[in-house]
Protein backbone atom coordinates (compact mmCIF):
# COMPACT_ATOMS: atom_id res chain seq x y z
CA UNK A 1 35.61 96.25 68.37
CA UNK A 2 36.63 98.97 71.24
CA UNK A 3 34.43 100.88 72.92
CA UNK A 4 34.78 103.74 74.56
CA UNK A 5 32.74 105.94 77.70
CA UNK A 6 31.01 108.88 75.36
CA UNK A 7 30.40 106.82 72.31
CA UNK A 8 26.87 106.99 70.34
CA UNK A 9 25.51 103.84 69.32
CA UNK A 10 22.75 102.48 68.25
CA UNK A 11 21.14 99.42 68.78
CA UNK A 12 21.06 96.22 66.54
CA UNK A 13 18.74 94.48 67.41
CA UNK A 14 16.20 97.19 69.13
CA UNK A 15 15.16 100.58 67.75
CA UNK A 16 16.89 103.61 69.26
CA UNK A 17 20.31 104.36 70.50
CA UNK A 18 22.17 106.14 73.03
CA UNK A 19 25.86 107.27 74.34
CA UNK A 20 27.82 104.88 76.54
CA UNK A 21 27.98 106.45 79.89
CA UNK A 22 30.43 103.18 81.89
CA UNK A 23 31.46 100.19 81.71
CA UNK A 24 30.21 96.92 83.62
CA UNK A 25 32.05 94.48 82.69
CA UNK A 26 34.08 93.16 79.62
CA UNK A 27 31.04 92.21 78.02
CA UNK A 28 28.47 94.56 79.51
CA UNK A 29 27.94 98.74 79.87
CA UNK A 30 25.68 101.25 80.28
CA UNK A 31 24.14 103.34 77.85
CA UNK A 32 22.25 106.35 78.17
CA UNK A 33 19.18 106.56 75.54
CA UNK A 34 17.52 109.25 73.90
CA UNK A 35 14.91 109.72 76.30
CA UNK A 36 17.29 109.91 79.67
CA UNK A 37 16.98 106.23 80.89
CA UNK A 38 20.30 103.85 81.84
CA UNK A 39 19.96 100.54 80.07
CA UNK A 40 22.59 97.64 80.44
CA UNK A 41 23.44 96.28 77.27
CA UNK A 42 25.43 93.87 75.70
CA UNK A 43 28.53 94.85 73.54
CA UNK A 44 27.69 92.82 70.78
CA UNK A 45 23.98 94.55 70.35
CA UNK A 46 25.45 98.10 69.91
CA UNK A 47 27.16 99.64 66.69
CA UNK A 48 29.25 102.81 67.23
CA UNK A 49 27.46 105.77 65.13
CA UNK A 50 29.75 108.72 66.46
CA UNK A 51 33.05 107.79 68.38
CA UNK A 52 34.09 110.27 71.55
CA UNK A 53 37.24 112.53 71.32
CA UNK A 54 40.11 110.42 71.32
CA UNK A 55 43.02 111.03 74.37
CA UNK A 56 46.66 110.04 74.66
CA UNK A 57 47.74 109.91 71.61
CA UNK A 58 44.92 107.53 69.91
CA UNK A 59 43.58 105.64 72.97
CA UNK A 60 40.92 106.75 75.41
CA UNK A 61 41.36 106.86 79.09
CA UNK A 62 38.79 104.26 79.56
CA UNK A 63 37.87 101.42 77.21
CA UNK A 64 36.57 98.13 77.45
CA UNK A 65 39.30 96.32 75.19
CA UNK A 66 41.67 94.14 77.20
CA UNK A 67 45.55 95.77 77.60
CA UNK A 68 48.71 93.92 77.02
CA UNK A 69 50.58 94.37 80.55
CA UNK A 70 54.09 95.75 80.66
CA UNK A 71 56.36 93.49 81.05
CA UNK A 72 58.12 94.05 84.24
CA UNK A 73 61.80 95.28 83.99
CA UNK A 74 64.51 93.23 84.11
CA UNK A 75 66.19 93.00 87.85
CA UNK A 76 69.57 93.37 88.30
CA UNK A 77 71.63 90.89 90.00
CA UNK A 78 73.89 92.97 92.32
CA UNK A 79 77.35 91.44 92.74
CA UNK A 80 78.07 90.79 96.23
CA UNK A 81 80.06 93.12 98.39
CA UNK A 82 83.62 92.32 99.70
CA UNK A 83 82.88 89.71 103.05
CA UNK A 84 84.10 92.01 106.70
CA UNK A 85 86.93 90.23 106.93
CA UNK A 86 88.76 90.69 103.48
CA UNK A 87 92.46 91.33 104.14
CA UNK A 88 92.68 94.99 104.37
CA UNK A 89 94.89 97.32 106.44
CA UNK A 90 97.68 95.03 105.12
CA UNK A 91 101.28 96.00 106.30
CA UNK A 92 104.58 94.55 105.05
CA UNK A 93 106.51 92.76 107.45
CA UNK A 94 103.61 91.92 109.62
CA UNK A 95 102.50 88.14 108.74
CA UNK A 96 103.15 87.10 112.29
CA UNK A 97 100.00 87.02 114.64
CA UNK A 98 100.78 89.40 117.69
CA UNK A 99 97.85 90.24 119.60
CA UNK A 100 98.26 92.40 122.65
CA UNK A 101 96.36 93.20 125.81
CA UNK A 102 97.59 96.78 126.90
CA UNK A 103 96.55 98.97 129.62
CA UNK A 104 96.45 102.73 129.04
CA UNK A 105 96.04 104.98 131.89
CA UNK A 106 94.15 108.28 132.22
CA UNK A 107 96.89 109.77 134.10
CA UNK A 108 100.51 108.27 132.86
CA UNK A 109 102.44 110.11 135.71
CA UNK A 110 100.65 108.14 138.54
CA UNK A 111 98.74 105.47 136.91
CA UNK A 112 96.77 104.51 139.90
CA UNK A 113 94.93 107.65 140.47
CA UNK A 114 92.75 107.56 137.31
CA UNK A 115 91.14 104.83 135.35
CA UNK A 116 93.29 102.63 133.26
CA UNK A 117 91.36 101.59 129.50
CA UNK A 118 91.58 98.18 128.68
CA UNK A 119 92.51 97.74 124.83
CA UNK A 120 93.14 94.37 122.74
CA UNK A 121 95.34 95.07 119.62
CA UNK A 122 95.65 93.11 116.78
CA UNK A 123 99.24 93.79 115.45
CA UNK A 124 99.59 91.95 112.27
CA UNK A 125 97.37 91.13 109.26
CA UNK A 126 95.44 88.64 110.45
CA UNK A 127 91.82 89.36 111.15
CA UNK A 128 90.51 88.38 115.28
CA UNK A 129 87.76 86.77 116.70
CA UNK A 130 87.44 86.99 120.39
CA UNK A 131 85.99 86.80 124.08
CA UNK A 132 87.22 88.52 126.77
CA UNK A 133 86.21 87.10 130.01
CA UNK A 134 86.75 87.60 133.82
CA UNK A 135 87.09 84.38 135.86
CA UNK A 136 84.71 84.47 139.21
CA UNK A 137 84.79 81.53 141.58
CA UNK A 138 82.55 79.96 139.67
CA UNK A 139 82.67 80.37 136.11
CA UNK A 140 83.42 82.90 133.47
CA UNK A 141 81.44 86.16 132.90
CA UNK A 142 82.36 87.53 129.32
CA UNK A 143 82.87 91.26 129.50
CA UNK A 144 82.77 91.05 125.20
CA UNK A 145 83.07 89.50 122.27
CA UNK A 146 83.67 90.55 118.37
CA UNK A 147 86.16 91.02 115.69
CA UNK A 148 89.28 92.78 115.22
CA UNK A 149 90.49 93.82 112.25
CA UNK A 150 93.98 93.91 110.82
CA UNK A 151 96.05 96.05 112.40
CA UNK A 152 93.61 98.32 114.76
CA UNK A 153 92.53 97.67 118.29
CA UNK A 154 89.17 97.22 120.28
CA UNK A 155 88.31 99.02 123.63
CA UNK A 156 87.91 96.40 126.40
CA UNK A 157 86.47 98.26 129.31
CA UNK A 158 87.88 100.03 132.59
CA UNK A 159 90.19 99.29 135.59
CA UNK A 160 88.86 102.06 137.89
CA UNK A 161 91.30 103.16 140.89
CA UNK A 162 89.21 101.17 143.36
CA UNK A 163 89.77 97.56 142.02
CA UNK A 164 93.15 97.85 141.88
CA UNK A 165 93.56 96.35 145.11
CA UNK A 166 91.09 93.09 143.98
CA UNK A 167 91.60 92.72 140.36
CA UNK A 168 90.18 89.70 138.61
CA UNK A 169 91.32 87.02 136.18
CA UNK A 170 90.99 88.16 132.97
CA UNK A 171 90.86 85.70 130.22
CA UNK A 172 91.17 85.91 125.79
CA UNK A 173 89.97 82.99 123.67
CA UNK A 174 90.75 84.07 120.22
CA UNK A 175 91.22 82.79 116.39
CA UNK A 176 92.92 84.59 113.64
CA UNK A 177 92.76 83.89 110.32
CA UNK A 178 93.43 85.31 106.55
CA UNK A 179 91.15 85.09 103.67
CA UNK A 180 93.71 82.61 102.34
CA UNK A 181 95.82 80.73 103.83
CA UNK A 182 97.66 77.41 103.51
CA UNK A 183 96.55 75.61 106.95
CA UNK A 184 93.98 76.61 109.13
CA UNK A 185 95.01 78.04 112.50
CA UNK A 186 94.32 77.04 116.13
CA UNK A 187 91.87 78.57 118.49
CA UNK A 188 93.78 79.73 121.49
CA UNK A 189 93.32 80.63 125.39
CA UNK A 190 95.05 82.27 127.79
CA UNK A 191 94.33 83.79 131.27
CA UNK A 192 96.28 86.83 132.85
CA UNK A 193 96.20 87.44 136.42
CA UNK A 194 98.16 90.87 136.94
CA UNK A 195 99.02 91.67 140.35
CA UNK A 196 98.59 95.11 141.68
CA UNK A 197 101.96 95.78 142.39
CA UNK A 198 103.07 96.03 138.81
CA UNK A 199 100.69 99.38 138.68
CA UNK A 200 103.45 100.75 141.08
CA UNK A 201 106.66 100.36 139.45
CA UNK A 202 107.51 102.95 137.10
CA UNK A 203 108.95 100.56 134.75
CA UNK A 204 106.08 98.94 134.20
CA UNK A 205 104.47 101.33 131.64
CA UNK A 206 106.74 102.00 128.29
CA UNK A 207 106.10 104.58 125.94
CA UNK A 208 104.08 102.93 123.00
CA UNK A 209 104.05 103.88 119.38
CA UNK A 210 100.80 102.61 118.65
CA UNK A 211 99.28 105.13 121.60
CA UNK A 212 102.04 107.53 121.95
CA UNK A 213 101.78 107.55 125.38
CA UNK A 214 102.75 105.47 128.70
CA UNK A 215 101.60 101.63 128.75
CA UNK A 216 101.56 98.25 129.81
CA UNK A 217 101.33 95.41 127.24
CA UNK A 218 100.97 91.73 127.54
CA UNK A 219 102.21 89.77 124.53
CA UNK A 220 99.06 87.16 123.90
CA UNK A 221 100.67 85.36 121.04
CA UNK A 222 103.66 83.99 121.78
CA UNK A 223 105.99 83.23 118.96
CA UNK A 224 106.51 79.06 118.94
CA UNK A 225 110.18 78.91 118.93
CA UNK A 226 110.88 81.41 121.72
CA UNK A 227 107.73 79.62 123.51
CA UNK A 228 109.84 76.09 123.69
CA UNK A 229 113.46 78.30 124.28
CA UNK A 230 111.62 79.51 127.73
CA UNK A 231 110.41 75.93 128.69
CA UNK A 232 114.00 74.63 128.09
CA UNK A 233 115.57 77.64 129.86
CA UNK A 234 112.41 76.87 132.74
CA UNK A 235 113.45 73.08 132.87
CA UNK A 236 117.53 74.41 133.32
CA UNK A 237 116.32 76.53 135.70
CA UNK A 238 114.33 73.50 137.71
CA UNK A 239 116.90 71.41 137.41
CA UNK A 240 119.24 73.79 139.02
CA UNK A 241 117.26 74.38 142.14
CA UNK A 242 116.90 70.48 142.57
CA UNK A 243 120.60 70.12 143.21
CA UNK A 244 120.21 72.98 146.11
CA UNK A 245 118.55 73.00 148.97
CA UNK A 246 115.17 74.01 149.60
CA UNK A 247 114.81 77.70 150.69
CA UNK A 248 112.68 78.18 153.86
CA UNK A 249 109.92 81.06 154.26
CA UNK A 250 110.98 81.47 157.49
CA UNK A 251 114.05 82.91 158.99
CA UNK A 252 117.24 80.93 157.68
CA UNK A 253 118.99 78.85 160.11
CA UNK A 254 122.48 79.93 160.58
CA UNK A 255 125.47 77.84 161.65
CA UNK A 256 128.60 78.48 163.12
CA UNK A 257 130.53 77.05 160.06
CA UNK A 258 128.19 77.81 157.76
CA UNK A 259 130.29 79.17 154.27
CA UNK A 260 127.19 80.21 152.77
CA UNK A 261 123.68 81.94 153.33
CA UNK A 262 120.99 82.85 151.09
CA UNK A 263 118.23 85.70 152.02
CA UNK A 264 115.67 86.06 149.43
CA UNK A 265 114.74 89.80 149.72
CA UNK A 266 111.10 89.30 147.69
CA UNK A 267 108.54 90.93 148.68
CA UNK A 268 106.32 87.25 147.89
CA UNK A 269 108.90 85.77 149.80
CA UNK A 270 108.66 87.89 153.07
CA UNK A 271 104.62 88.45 153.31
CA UNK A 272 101.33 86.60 152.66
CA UNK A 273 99.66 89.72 151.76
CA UNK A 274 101.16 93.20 150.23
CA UNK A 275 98.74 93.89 148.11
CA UNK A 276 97.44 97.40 150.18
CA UNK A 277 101.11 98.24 150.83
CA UNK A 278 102.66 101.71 149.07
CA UNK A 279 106.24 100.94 147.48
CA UNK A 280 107.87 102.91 150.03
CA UNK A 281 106.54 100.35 152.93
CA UNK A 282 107.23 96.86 150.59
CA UNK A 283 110.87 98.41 150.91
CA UNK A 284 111.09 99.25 154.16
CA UNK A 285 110.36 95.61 155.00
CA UNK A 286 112.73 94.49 152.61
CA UNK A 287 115.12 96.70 154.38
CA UNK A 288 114.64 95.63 157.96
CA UNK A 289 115.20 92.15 156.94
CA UNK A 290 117.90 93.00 155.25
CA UNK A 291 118.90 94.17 158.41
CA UNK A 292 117.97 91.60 160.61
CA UNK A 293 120.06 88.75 158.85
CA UNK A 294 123.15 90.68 158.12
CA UNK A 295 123.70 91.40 161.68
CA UNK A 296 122.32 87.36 162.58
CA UNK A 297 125.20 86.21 159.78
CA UNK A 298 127.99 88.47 161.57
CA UNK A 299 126.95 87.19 165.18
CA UNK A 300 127.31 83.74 163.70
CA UNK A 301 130.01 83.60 161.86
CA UNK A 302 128.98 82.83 158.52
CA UNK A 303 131.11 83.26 155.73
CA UNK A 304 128.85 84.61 153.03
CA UNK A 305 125.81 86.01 152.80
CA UNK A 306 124.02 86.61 149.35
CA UNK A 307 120.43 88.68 149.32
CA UNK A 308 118.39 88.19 146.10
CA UNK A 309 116.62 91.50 145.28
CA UNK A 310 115.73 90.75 141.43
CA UNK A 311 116.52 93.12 139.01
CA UNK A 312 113.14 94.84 138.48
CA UNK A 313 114.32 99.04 138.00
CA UNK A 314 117.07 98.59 140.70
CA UNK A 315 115.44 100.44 143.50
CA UNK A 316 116.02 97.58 146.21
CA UNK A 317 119.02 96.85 145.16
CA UNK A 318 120.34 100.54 144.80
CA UNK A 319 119.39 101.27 148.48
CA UNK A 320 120.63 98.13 149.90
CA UNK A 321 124.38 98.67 148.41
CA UNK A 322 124.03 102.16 149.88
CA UNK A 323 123.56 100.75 153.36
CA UNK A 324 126.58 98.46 152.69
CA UNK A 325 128.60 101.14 152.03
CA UNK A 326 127.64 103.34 154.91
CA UNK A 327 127.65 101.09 157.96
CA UNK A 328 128.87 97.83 156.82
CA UNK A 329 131.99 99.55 154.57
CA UNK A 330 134.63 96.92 156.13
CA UNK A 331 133.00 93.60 154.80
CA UNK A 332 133.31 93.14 150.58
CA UNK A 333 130.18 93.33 148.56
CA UNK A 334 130.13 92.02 145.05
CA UNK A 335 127.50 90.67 142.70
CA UNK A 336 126.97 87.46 142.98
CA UNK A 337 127.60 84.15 140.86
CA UNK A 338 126.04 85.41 137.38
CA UNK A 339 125.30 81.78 136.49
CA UNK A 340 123.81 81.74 139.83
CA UNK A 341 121.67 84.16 140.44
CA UNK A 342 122.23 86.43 136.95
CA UNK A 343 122.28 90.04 138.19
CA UNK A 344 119.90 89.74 140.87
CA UNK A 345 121.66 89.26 144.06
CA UNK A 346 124.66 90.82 145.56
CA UNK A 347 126.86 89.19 148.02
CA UNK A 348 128.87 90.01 151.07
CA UNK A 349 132.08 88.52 152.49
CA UNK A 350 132.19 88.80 156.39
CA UNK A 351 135.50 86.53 157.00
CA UNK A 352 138.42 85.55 154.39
């Protein structure tokens, strides 16, 4: 039987009646008699005489029969979402890992004046994990760390104007991997120390189609094959040298009969430290020893004299035929041995 707040009853097994005013308990509620007085009673001593106005279609707001509970609705399993490093930004024709660390200054016509932004660029379809470090004297400090993905690039940090001068070891350790693939790949390392004269040369800083403007890249990946090619052309190159003999850092010594002299015009080669020195100076001291051994080599009677300027963008070299021409016109100048020297060095014949 269902009860409900407002219904008359009477009583079974007592003489009077009342209306049901709230409920106690499953078993138990309150009902207002005839004379005004609140009486407990149990639900199984009352009989309904007049039932209250029915709400919500047939049911009363409050009754004392027990409800079914909804059951609760049915969850949905959501399907998981594609993982960060699904293979996206795909581009034909670039399967091969090349990661780059490239240097973009603030101020492409003079590099040095402004800050230079540090960027790692992941230039294939492989995804990147990294670290970025800078080696101290006694361990590494990681400037970052995080993921790459395909084909886009991550800011690094700064080179501001002032630590040019004193720049520090940077270092990558990085993996890169597909969502598939048929081996799994190595984790790599390499450190790059980048000396301060490179921020000088104009050469240095090519015109980039990833950032359409001015930089410096350094190739982190190497490709495998042209990795071994440069050891092989590096163990040539030993080998060569080891049938020579040993340049000194000093001044060379010249003989009377000597057929053959060799001045290596490097900057490395000619001071300890050149790291505070403009370009204009570095040459001037390349020129004055220059100078100084050309006129040594005609006093003494050498032969031939070759001076090893590199090739770098030709300015040394350039200047140094210039003099040649001007106040040494009477003596030959040639390049020297390609297989020697390639086309870094240009010699001069002072006696047939």
């Amino acid at each position: 039987m269902i009860l409900r707040i407002g219904d008359k009853v009477r009583f079974l097994n007592e003489v009077g009646g009342g209306r049901i005013t709230s409920v106690v308990s499953k078993d138990v509620v309150n009902v207002e008699t005839d004379d005004g007085f609140e009486v407990p009673t149990m639900i199984n001593n009352l009989i309904v005489v007049n039932a209250a106005e029915v709400y919500e279609s047939g049911r009363s707001r409050n009754t004392i029969a027990e409800t079914k509970p909804e059951p609760a609705p049915e969850k949905k399993i959501a399907k998981p979402a594609d993982p960060w490093f699904s293979d996206k930004n795909q581009i034909t024709g670039k399967d091969e890992p090349q990661h780059l660390f490239v240097l973009v200054p603030d101020i492409p016509s003079n590099p040095t004046s402004g800050n230079i932004a540090m960027y790692l660029v992941n230039n294939c379809n492989d995804t990147l994990l990294f670290r970025f470090t800078q080696k101290t004297k006694y361990n590494y400090e990681t400037v970052t760390a995080g993921s790459v993905s395909p084909n886009s690039k991550v800011h690094l940090g700064l080179i501001k104007p002032e630590m040019i001068a004193d720049l520090p070891v940077y270092c990558f350790q990085w993996l890169n991997f597909r969502k598939r693939s048929k081996e799994l790949e190595s984790f790599r390392q390499k450190e790059i120390t980048l000396s301060a004269v490179k921020f000088y040369k104009p050469n240095s800083f090519v015109i980039s189609r990833i950032f359409k403007v001015p930089v410096m890249a350094i190739q982190l990946h190497e490709n495998p094959l042209k990795a071994e090619l440069e050891k092989l052309s590096e163990r040539d190159f030993q080998q060569a040298v080891a049938h020579k003999e040993p340049k000194k850092r000093e001044s060379a010594i010249v003989l009377p009969d000597t057929e053959l002299v060799e001045i290596d015009l490097h900057i490395h080669e000619l001071l300890d430290d050149f790291n505070k020195l403009t370009n204009t100076e570095m040459l001037t001291v390349q020129m004055d020893k220059f100078h100084q051994e050309l006129a040594k080599a005609i006093s003494s009677g050498v032969k031939k004299i070759v001076f090893i300027h590199g090739v770098g963008n030709g300015t040394l070299k350039n200047e140094l035929r210039r003099e040649l021409q001007r106040k040494y016109s009477k003596y030959t100048t040639q390049d020297a041995s390609f297989r020697e020297y390639g086309y870094g060095a240009t010699m001069v014949i002072l006696r047939k």
